[in-house]
Protein backbone atom coordinates (compact mmCIF):
# COMPACT_ATOMS: atom_id res chain seq x y z
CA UNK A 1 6.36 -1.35 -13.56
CA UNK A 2 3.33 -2.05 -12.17
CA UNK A 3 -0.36 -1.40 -11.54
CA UNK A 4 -0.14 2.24 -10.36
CA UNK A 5 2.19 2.84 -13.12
CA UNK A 6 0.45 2.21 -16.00
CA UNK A 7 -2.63 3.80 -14.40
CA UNK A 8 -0.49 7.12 -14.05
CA UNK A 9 1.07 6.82 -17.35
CA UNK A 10 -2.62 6.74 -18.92
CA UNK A 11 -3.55 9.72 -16.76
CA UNK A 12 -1.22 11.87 -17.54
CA UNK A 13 -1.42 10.75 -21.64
CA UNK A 14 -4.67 11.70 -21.58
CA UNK A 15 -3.64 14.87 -20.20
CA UNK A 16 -0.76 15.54 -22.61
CA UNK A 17 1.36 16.21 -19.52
CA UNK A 18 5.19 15.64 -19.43
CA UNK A 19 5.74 13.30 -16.14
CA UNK A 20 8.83 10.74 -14.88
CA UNK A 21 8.34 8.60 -12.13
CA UNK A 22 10.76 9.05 -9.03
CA UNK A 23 11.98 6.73 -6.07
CA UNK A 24 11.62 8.66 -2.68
CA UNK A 25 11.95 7.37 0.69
CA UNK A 26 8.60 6.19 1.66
CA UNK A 27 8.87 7.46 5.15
CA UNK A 28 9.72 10.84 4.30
CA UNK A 29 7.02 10.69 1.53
CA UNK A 30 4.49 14.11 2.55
CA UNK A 31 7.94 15.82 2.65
CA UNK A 32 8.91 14.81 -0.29
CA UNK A 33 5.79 16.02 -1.42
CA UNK A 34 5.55 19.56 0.56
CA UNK A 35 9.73 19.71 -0.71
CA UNK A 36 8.93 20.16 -4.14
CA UNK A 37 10.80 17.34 -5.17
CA UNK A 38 7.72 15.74 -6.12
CA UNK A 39 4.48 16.47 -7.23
CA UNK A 40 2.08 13.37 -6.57
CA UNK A 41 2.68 10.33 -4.45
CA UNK A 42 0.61 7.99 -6.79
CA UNK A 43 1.92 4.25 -5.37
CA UNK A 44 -0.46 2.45 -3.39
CA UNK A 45 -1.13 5.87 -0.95
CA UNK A 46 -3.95 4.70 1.24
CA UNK A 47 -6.38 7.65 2.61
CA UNK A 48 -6.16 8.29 7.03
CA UNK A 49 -7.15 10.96 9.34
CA UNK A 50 -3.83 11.74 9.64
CA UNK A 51 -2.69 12.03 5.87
CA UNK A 52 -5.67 13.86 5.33
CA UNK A 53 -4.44 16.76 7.22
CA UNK A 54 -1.60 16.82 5.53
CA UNK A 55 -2.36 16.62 1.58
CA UNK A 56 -4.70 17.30 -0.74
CA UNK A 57 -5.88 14.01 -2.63
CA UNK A 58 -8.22 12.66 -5.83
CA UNK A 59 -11.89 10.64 -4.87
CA UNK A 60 -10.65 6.65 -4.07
CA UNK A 61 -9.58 4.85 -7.22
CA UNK A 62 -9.00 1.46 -5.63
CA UNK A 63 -10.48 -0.70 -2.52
CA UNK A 64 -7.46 -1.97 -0.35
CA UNK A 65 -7.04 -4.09 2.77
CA UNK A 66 -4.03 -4.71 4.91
CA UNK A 67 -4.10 -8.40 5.06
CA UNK A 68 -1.91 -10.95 6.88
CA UNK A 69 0.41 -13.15 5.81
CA UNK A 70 2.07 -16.37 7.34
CA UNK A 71 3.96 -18.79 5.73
CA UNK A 72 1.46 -21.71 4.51
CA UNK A 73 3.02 -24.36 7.50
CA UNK A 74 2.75 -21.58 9.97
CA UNK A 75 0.29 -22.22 13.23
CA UNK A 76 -0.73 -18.48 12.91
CA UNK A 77 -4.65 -19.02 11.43
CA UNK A 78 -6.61 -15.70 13.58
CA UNK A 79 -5.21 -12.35 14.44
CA UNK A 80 -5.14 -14.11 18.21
CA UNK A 81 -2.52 -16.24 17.43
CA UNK A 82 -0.24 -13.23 16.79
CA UNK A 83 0.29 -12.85 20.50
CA UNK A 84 4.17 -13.69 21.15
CA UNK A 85 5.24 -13.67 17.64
CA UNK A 86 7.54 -11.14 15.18
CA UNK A 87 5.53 -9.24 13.36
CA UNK A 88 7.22 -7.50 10.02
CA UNK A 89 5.88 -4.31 8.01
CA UNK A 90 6.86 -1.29 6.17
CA UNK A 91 7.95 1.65 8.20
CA UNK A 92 5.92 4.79 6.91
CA UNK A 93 2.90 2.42 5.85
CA UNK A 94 -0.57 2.32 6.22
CA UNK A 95 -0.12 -1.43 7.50
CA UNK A 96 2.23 0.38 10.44
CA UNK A 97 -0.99 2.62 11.09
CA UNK A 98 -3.27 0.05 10.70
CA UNK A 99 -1.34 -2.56 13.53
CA UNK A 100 -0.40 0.65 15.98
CA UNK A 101 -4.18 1.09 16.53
CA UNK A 102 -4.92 -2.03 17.80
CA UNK A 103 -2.55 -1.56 20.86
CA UNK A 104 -3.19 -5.03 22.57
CA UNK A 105 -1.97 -6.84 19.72
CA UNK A 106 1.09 -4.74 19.49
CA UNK A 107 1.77 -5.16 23.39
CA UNK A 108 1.38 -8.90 22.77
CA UNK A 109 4.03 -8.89 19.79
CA UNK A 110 7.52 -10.54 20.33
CA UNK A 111 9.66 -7.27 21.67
CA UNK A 112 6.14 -5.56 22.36
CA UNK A 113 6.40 -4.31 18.83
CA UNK A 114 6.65 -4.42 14.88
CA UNK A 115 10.10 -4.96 13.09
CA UNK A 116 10.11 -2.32 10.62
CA UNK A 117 11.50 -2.36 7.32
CA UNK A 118 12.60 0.28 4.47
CA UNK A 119 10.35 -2.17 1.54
CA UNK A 120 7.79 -4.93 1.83
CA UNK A 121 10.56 -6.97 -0.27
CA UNK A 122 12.19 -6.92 2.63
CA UNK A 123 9.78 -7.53 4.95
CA UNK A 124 8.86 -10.55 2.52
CA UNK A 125 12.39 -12.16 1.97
CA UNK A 126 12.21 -12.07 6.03
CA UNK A 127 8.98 -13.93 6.09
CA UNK A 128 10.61 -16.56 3.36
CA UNK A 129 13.97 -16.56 5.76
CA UNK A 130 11.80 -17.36 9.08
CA UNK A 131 13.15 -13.99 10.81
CA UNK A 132 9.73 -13.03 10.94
CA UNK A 133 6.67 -14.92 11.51
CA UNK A 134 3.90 -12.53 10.02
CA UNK A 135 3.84 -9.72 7.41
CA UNK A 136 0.71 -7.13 7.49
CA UNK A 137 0.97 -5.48 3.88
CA UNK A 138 -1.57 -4.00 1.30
CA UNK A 139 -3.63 -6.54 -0.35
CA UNK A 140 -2.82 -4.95 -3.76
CA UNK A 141 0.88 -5.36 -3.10
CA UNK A 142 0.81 -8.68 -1.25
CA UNK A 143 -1.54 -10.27 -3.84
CA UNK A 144 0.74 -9.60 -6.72
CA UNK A 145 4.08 -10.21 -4.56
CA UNK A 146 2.32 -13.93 -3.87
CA UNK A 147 1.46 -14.24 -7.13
CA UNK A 148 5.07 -13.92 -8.84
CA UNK A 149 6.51 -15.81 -5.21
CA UNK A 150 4.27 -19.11 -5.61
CA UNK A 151 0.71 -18.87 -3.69
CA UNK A 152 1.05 -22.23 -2.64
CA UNK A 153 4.09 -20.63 -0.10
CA UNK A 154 2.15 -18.34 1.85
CA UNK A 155 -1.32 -18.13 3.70
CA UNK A 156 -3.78 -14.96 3.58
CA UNK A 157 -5.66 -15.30 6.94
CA UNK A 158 -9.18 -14.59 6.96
CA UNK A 159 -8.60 -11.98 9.87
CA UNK A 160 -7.54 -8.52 8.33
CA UNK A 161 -7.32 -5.17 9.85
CA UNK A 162 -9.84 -3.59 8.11
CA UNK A 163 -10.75 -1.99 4.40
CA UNK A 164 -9.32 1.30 3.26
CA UNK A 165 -9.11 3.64 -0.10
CA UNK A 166 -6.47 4.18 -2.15
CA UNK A 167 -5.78 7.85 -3.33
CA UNK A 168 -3.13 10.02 -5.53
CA UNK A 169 -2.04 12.54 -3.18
CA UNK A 170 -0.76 15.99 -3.72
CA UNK A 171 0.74 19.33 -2.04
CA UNK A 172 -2.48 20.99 -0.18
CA UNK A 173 -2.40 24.23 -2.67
CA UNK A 174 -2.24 22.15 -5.73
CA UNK A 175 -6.07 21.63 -6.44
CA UNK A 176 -5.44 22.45 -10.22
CA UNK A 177 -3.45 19.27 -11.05
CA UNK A 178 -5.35 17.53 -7.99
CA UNK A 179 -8.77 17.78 -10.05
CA UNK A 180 -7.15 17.04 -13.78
CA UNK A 181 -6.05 13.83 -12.54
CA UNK A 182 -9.04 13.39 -10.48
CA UNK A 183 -11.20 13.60 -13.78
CA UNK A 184 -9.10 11.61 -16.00
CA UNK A 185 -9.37 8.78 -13.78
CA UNK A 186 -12.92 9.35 -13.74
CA UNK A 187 -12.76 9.06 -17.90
CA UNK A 188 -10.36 5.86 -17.58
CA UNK A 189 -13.21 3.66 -15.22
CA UNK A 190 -16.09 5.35 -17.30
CA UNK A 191 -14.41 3.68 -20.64
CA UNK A 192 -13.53 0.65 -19.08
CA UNK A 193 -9.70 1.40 -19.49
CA UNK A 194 -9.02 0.84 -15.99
CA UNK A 195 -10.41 -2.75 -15.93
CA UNK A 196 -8.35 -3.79 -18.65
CA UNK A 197 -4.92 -2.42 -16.48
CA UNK A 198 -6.27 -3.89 -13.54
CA UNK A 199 -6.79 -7.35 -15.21
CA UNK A 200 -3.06 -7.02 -16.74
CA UNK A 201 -1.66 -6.69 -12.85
CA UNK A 202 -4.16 -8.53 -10.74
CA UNK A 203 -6.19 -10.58 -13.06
C-alpha cells in the first residue's frame, strides 16, 4: 500500500491495462528494469544525471527532498554537526547519491562513510535502536514513516540536501507505455484525482 500505489493503480485503470506490482531489489533496480522482469520502477524513483542515462522516464509527478533525521533528544541540529557521527541510508538510493556528493561530510562521517542498508525500515529501526545517529531518506517516505512512528520521536532538521523530482521510469525503447502513463497522470492532476490520493497518504 501506499502513495505510489494507488497513484499507479489509477493510471493504469484509466488505461484498462492489466498490471501487478512486484518486489525487486532496489539496488539492482535499472536491471531489473533492462531484465525484463519489470516494466516500470514507479516507487519513489527520484530523477539524476546518472539515471537519466540509463532509462527513459514520465515529466516529474511529485517534489521530493532528502531530509535528515535525528532522534528528537539528539545534539545533531545543522548538517555541521554530522561530522564524527553514523550516518544510515538506503543502499541504491537517491539519499546515497545525494550524501556521496558532498564529499567533506562523508570524510567527516564515523568510519569516513554511510552504513548502508537493504530498506529505510531498517535504516529507521537503527535510528530508534541508537546504532545510528542520523538517517538521510526521501521526505515522502520519511514523512509518512514519522507519521505512523510518533512525530514527537524524531527531528526533521532544517538543513537538507537539496530538492529533487520524482519520476516513473522505464526501459529506454519503451516510449509507447512511457507516454500513456505520462498522459494519464497528466488527466489524474488535471481532475484533481491526484490531490485527493495525496491527501489520503500525506494529508
Amino acid at each position: 500500500v501506499g502513495f505510489d500505489v494507488d497513484l499507479a493503480t489509477e493510471t493504469f485503470k484509466r488505461l484498462d491495462m492489466k498490471f501487478k506490482f512486484q518486489p525487486i531489489d532496489w539496488a539492482m533496480k535499472e536491471a531489473e528494469l533492462n531484465s525484463g522482469n519489470i516494466d516500470a520502477i514507479w516507487n519513489g524513483y527520484t530523477l539524476t544525471e546518472e539515471r537519466k542515462k540509463k532509462v527513459s522516464y514520465t515529466d516529474s509527478y511529485l517534489q521530493n527532498k532528502q531530509l535528515i533525521i535525528t532522534l528528537k533528544n539528539s545534539d545533531i541540529k545543522t548538517k555541521k554537526d554530522i561530522n564524527g557521527k553514523v550516518l544510515g541510508t538506503q543502499q541504491g538510493s537517491a539519499a546515497l547519491e545525494a550524501i556521496e556528493k558532498d564529499t567533506n561530510l562523508v570524510k567527516s562521517l564515523d568510519n569516513g562513510q554511510p552504513i548502508l542498508y537493504d530498506t529505510f525500515d531498517n535504516v529507521f529501526r537503527d535510528l530508534e535502536a541508537k546504532r545510528v545517529d542520523v538517517v538521510v531518506a526521501d521526505e515522502t517516505l520519511a514523512r509518512y514513516y514519522i507519521g505512523k512512528k510518533g512525530e514527537e520521536k524524531y527531528s526533521v532538521l532544517e538543513d537538507n540536501f537539496g530538492k529533487e523530482d520524482y519520476v516513473v521510469a522505464f526501459r529506454k525503447d519503451d516510449t509507447e507505455l512511457r507516454d500513456k502513463v505520462n498522459n494519464a497522470i497528466k488527466e489524474i492532476k488535471e481532475d484533481k484525482t491526484f490531490d485527493k490520493i495525496y491527501t489520503k497518504w500525506f494529508k
